[in-house]
C-alpha atoms as a PDB file:
ATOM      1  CA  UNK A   1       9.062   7.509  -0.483  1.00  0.00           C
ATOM      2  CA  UNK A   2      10.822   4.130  -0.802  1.00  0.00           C
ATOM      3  CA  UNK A   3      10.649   2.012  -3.629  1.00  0.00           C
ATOM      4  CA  UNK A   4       8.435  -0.596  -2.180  1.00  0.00           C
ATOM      5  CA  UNK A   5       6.005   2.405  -1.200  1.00  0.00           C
ATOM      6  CA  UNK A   6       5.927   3.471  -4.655  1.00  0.00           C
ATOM      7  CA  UNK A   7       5.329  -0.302  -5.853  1.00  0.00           C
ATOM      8  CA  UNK A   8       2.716  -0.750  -3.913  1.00  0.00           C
ATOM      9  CA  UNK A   9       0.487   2.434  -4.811  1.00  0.00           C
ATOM     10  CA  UNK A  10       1.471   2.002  -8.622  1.00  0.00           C
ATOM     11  CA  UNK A  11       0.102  -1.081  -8.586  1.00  0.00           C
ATOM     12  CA  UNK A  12      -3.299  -0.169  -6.335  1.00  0.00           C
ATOM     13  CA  UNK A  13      -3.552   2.405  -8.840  1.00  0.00           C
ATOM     14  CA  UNK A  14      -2.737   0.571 -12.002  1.00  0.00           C
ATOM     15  CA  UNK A  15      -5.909  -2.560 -10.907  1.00  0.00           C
ATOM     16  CA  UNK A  16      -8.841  -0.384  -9.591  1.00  0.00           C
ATOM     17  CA  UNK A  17     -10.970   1.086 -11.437  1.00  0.00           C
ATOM     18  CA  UNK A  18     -11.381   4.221  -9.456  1.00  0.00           C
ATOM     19  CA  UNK A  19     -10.022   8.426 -10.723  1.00  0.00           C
ATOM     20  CA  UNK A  20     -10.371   9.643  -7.187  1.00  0.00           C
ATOM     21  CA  UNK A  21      -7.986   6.858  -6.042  1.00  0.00           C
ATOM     22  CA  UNK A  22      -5.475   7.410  -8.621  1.00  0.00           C
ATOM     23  CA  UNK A  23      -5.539  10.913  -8.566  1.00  0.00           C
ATOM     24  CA  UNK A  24      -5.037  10.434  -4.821  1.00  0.00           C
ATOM     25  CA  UNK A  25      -2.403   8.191  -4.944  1.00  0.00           C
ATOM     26  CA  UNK A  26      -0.192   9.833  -7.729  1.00  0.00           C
ATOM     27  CA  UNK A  27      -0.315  12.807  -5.756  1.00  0.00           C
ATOM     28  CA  UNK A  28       0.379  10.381  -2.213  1.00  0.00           C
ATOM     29  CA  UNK A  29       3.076  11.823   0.157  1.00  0.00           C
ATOM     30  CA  UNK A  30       4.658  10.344   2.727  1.00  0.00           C
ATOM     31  CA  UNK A  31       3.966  12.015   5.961  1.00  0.00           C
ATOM     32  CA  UNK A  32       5.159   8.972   8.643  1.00  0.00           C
ATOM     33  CA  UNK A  33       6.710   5.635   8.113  1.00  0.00           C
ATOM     34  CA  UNK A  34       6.932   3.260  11.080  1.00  0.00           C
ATOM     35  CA  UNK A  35       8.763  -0.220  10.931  1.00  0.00           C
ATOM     36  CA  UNK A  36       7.484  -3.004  12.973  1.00  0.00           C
ATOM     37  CA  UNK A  37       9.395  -5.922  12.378  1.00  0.00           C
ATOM     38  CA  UNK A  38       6.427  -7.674  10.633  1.00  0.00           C
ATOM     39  CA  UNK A  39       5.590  -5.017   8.658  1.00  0.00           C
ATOM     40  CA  UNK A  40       5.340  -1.003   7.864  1.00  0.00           C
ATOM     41  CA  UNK A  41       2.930   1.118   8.322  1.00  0.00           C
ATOM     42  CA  UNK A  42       2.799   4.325   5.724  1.00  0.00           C
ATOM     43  CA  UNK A  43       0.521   7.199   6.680  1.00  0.00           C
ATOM     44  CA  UNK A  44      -0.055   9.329   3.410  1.00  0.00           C
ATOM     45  CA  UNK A  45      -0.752  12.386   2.739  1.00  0.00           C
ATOM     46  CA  UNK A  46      -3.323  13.279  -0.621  1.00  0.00           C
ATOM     47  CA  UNK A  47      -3.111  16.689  -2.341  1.00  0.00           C
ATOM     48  CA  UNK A  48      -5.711  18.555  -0.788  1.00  0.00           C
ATOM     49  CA  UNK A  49      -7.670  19.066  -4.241  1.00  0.00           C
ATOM     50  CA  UNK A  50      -7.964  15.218  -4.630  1.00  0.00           C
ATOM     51  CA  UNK A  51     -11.517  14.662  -5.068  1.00  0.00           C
ATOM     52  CA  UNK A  52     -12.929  11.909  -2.238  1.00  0.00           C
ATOM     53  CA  UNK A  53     -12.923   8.438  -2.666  1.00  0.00           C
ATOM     54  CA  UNK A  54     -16.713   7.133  -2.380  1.00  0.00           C
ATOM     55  CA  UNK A  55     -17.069   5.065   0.841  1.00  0.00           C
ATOM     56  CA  UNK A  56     -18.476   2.505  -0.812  1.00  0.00           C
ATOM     57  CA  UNK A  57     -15.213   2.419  -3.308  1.00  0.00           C
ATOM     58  CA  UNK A  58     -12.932  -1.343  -2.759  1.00  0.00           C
ATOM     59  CA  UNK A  59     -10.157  -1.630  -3.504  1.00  0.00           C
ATOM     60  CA  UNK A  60      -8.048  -4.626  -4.324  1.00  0.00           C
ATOM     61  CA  UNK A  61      -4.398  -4.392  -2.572  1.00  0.00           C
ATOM     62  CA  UNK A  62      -1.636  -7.193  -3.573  1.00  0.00           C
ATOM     63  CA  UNK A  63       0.395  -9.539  -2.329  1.00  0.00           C
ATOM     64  CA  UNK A  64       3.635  -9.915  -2.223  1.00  0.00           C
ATOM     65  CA  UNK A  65       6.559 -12.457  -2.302  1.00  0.00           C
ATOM     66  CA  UNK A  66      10.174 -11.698  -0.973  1.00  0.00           C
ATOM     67  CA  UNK A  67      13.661 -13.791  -0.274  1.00  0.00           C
ATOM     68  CA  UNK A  68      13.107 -14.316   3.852  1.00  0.00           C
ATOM     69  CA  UNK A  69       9.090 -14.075   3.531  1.00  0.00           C
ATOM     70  CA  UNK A  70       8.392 -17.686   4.968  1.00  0.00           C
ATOM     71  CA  UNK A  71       4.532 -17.009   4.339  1.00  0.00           C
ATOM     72  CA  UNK A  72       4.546 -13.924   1.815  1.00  0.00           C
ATOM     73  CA  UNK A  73       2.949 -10.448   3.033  1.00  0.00           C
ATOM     74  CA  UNK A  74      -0.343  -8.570   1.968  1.00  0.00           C
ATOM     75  CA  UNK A  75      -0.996  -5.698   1.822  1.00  0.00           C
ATOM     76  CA  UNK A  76      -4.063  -2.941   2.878  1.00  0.00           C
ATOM     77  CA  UNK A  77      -4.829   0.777   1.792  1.00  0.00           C
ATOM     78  CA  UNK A  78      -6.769   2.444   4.605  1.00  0.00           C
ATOM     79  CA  UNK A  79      -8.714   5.755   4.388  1.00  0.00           C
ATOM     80  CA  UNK A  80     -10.518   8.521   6.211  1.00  0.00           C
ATOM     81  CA  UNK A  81     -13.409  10.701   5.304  1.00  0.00           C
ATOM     82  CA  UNK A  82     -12.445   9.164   1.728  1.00  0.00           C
ATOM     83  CA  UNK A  83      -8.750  10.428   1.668  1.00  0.00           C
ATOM     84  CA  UNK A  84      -5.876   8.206   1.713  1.00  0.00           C
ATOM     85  CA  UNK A  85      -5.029   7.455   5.465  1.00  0.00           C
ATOM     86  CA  UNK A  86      -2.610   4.850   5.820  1.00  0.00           C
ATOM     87  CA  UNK A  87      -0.827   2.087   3.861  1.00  0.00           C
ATOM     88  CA  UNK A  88      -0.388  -1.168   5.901  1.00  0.00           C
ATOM     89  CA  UNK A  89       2.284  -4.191   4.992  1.00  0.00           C
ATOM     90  CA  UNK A  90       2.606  -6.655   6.831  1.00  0.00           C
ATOM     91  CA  UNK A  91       3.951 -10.362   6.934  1.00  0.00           C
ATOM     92  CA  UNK A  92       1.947 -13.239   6.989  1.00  0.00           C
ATOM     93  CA  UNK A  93       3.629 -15.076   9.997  1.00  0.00           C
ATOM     94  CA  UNK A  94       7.044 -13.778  11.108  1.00  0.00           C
ATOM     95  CA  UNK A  95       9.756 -11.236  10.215  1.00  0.00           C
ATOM     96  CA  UNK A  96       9.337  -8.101   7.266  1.00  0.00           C
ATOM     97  CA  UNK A  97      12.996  -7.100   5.880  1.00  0.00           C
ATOM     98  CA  UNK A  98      13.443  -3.718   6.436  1.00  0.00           C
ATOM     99  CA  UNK A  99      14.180  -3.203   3.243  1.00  0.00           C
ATOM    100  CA  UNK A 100      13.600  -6.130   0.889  1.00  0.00           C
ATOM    101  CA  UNK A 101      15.479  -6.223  -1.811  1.00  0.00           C
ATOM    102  CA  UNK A 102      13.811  -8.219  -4.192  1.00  0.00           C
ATOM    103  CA  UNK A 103      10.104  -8.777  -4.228  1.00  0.00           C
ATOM    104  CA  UNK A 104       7.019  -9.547  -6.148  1.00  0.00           C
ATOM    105  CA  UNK A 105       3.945  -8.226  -6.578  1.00  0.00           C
ATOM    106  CA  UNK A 106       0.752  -9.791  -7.265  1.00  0.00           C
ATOM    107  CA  UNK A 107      -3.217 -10.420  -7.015  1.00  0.00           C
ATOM    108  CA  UNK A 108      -4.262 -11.908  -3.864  1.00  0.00           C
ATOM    109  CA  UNK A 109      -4.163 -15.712  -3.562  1.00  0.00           C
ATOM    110  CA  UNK A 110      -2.225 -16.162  -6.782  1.00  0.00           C
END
């Protein structure tokens, strides 16, 4: 998992108050990563003794700021049948570094 992955989920798990979703998330694995120029997209993988997230469960993603983001990036956590599915980050208008190498993390419209 790349350190941008790992971030991300810390920080999802760190503001939400949710024990499924932590438990899923410290547990996450990697199982595809595709790069698409504006943005990754991170299928995961939860140990299979996770318990479900509720469907009703939301959960707050961040933001993020980077050298070359013109517009920053967000961020989304996506599920299925209350496992973790994918994670999604993407640029807001424009290009996503491959691999950024300095970035911030925060709450939504900060």
């Amino acid at each position: 998992m790349e350190q941008l992955e790992k971030d991300l989920l810390e920080w999802i798990a760190g503001n939400n108050d949710c024990e499924a979703l932590a438990t899923q998330l410290a547990g996450a694995r990697v199982t595809k990563r595709d790069y698409m120029r504006t943005g990754f997209f991170i299928f995961l993988e939860a140990p299979k003794d996770a318990a479900p997230i509720e469907a009703n469960t939301r959960v707050c993603c961040p933001d993020l700021e980077a050298p070359g983001l013109m517009h920053g990036a967000g961020s989304s956590l996506f599920f299925r049948g209350g496992r973790l599915h994918y994670l999604e980050i993407y640029a807001r208008g424009g290009f996503f570094p491959e691999q950024p190498e300095s970035y911030r993390l925060h709450w939504p419209a900060e």
